[in-house]
N, C-alpha and C. Protein backbone atom coordinates (compact mmCIF):
# COMPACT_ATOMS: atom_id res chain seq x y z
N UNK A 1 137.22 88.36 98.12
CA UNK A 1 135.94 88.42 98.77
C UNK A 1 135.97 89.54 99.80
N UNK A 2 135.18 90.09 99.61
CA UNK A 2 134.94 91.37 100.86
C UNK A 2 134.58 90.95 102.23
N UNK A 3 133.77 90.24 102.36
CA UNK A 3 133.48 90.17 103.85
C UNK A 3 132.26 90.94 104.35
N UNK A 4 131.75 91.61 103.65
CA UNK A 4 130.83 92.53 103.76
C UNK A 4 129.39 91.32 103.67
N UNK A 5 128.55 92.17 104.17
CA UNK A 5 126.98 91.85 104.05
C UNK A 5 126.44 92.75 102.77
N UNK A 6 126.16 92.12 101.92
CA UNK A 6 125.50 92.38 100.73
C UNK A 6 123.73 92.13 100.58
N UNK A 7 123.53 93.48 100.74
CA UNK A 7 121.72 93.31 100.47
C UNK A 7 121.25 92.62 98.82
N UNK A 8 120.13 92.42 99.42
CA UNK A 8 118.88 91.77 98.35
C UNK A 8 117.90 92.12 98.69
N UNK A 9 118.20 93.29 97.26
CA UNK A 9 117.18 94.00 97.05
C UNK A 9 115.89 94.09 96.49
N UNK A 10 115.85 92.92 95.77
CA UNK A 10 114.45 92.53 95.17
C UNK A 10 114.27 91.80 96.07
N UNK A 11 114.51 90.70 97.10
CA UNK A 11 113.50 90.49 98.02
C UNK A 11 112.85 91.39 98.99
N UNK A 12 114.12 92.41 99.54
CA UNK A 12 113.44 93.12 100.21
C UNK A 12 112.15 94.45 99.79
N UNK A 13 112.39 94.34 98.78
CA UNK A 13 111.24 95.17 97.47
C UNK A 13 109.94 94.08 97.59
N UNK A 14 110.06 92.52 97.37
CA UNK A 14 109.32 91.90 97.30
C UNK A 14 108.09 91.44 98.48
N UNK A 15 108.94 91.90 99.80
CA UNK A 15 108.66 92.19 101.00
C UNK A 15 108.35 93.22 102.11
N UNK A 16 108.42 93.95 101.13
CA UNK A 16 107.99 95.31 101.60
C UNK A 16 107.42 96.03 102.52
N UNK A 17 106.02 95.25 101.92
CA UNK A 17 104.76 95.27 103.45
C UNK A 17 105.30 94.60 104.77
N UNK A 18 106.09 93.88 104.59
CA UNK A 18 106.50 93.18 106.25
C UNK A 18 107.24 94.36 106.71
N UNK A 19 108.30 94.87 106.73
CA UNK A 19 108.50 96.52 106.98
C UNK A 19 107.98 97.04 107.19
N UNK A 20 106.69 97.48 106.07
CA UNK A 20 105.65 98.71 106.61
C UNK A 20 104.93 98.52 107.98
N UNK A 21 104.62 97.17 107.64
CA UNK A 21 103.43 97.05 108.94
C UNK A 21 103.94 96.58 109.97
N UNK A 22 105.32 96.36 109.92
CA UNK A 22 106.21 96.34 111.48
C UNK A 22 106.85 97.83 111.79
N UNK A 23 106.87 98.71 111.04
CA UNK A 23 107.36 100.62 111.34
C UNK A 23 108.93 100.33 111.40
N UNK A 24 109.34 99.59 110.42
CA UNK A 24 111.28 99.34 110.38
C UNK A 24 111.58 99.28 109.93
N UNK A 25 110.66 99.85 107.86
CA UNK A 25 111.58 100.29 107.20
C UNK A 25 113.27 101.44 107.16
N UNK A 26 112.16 102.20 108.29
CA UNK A 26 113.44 103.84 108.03
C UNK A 26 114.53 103.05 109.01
N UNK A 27 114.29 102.22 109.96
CA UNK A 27 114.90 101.66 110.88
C UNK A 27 115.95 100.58 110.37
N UNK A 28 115.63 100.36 109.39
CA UNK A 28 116.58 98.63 109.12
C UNK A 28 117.69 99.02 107.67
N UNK A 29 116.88 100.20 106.80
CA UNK A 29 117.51 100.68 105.28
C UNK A 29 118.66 101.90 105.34
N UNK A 30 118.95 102.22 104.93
CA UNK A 30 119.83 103.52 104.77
C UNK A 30 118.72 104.33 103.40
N UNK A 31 119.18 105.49 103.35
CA UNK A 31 118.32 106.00 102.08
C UNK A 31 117.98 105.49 101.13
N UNK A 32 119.64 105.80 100.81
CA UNK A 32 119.91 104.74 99.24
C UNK A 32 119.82 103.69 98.94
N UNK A 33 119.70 102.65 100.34
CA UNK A 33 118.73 101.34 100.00
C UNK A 33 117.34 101.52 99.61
N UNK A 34 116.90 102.40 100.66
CA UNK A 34 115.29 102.30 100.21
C UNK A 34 115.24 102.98 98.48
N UNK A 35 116.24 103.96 98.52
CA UNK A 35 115.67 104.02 96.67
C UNK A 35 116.07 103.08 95.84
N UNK A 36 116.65 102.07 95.86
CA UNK A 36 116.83 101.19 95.20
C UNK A 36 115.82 100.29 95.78
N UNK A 37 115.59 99.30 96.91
CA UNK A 37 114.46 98.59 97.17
C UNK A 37 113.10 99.03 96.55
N UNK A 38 112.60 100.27 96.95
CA UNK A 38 111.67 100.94 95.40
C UNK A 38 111.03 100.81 94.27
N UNK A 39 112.36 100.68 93.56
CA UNK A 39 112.28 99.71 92.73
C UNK A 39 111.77 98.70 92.14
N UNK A 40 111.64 97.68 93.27
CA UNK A 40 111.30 96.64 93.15
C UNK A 40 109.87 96.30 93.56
N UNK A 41 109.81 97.24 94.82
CA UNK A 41 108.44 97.36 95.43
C UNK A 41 107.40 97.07 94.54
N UNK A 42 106.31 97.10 95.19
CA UNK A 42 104.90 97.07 94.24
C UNK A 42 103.51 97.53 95.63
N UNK A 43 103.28 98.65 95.76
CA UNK A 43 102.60 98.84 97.11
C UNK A 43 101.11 99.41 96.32
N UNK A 44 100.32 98.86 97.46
CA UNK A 44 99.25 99.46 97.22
C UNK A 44 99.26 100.96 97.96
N UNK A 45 98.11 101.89 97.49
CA UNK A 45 98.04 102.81 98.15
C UNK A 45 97.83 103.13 99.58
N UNK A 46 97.31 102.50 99.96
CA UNK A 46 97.20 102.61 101.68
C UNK A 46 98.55 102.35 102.19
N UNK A 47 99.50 101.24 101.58
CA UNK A 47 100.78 101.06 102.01
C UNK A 47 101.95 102.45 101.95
N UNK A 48 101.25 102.83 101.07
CA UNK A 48 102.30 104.35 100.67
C UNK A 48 101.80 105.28 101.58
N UNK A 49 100.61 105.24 101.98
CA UNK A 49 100.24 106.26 102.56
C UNK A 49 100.60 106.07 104.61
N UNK A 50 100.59 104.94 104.14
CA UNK A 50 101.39 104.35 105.59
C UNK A 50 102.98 104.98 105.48
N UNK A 51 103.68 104.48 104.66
CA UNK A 51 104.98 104.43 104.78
C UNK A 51 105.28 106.13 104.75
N UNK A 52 104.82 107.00 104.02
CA UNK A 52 104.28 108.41 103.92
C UNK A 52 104.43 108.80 105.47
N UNK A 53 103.41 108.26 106.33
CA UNK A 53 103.41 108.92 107.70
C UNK A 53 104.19 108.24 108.61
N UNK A 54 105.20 106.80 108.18
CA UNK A 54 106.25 106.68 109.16
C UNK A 54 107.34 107.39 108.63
N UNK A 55 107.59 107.67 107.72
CA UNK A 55 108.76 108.65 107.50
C UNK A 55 109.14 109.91 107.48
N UNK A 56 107.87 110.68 108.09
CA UNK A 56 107.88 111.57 109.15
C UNK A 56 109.44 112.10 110.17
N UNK A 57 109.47 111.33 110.71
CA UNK A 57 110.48 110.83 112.01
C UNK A 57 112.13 110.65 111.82
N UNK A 58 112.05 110.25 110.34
CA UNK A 58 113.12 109.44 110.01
C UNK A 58 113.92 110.19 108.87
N UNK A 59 113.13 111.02 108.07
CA UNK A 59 113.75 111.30 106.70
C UNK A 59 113.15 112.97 106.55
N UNK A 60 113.61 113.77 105.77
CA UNK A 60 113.35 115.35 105.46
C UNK A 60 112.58 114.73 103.92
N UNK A 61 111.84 115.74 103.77
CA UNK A 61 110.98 115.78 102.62
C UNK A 61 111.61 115.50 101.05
N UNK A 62 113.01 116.41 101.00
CA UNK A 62 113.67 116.27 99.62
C UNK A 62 114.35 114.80 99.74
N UNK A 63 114.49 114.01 101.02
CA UNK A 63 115.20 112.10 100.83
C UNK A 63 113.89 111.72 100.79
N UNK A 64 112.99 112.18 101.04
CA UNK A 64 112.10 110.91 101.13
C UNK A 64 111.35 111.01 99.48
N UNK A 65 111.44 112.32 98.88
CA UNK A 65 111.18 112.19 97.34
C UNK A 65 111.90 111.50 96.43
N UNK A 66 113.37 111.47 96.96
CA UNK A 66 114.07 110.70 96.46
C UNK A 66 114.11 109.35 96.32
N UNK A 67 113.75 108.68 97.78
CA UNK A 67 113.43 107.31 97.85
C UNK A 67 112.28 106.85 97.18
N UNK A 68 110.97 107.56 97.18
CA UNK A 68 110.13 106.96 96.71
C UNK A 68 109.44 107.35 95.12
N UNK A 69 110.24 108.10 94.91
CA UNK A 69 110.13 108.59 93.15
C UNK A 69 109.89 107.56 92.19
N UNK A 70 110.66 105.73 92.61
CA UNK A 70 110.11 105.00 91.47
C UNK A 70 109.32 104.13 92.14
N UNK A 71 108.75 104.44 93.14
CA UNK A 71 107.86 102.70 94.16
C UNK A 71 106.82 102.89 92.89
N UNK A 72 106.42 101.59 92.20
CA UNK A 72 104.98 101.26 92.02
C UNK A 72 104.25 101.16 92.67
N UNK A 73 103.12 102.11 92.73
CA UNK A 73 101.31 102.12 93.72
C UNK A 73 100.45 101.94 93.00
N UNK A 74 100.10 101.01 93.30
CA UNK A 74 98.66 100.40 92.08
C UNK A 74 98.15 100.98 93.07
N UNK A 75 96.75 101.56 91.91
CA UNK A 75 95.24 102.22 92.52
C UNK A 75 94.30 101.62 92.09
N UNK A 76 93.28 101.25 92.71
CA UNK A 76 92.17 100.51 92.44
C UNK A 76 91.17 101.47 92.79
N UNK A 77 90.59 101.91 91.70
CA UNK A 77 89.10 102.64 91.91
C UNK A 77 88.08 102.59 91.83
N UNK A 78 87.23 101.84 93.10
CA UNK A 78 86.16 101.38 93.45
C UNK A 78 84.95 102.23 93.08
């Protein structure tokens, strides 16, 4: 047994928005968590476009393409 703390990553994919709308995703993940959490995600567009302008601060343009290359964003066009 390692001893280590082992993430869960489909919950935290499943939970997503609680991150966004507290500003602690870039704060709580390492990169390569968030591209794997991603994954799992399922965000609407306003959520991306949120998470878009907190990662500003936190990440350079070529990690943050990386992280979010597989998030699902459903669009609903009213």
């Amino acid at each position: 047994m390692s001893g280590g703390i082992e993430l869960n990553y489909e919950y935290a994919g499943a939970h997503i928005k609680d991150y966004i709308e507290n500003n602690s995703l870039f704060d709580t993940f390492e990169v390569n968590d968030i591209k794997t959490i991603m994954k799992y995600a399922k965000l609407t567009s306003d959520d991306f476009n949120t998470l878009l302008n907190q990662s500003r601060s936190h990440v350079k343009a070529c990690e943050l393409f990386i992280c979010t290359r597989k998030a699902n964003i459903s669009i609903n066009n009213l």
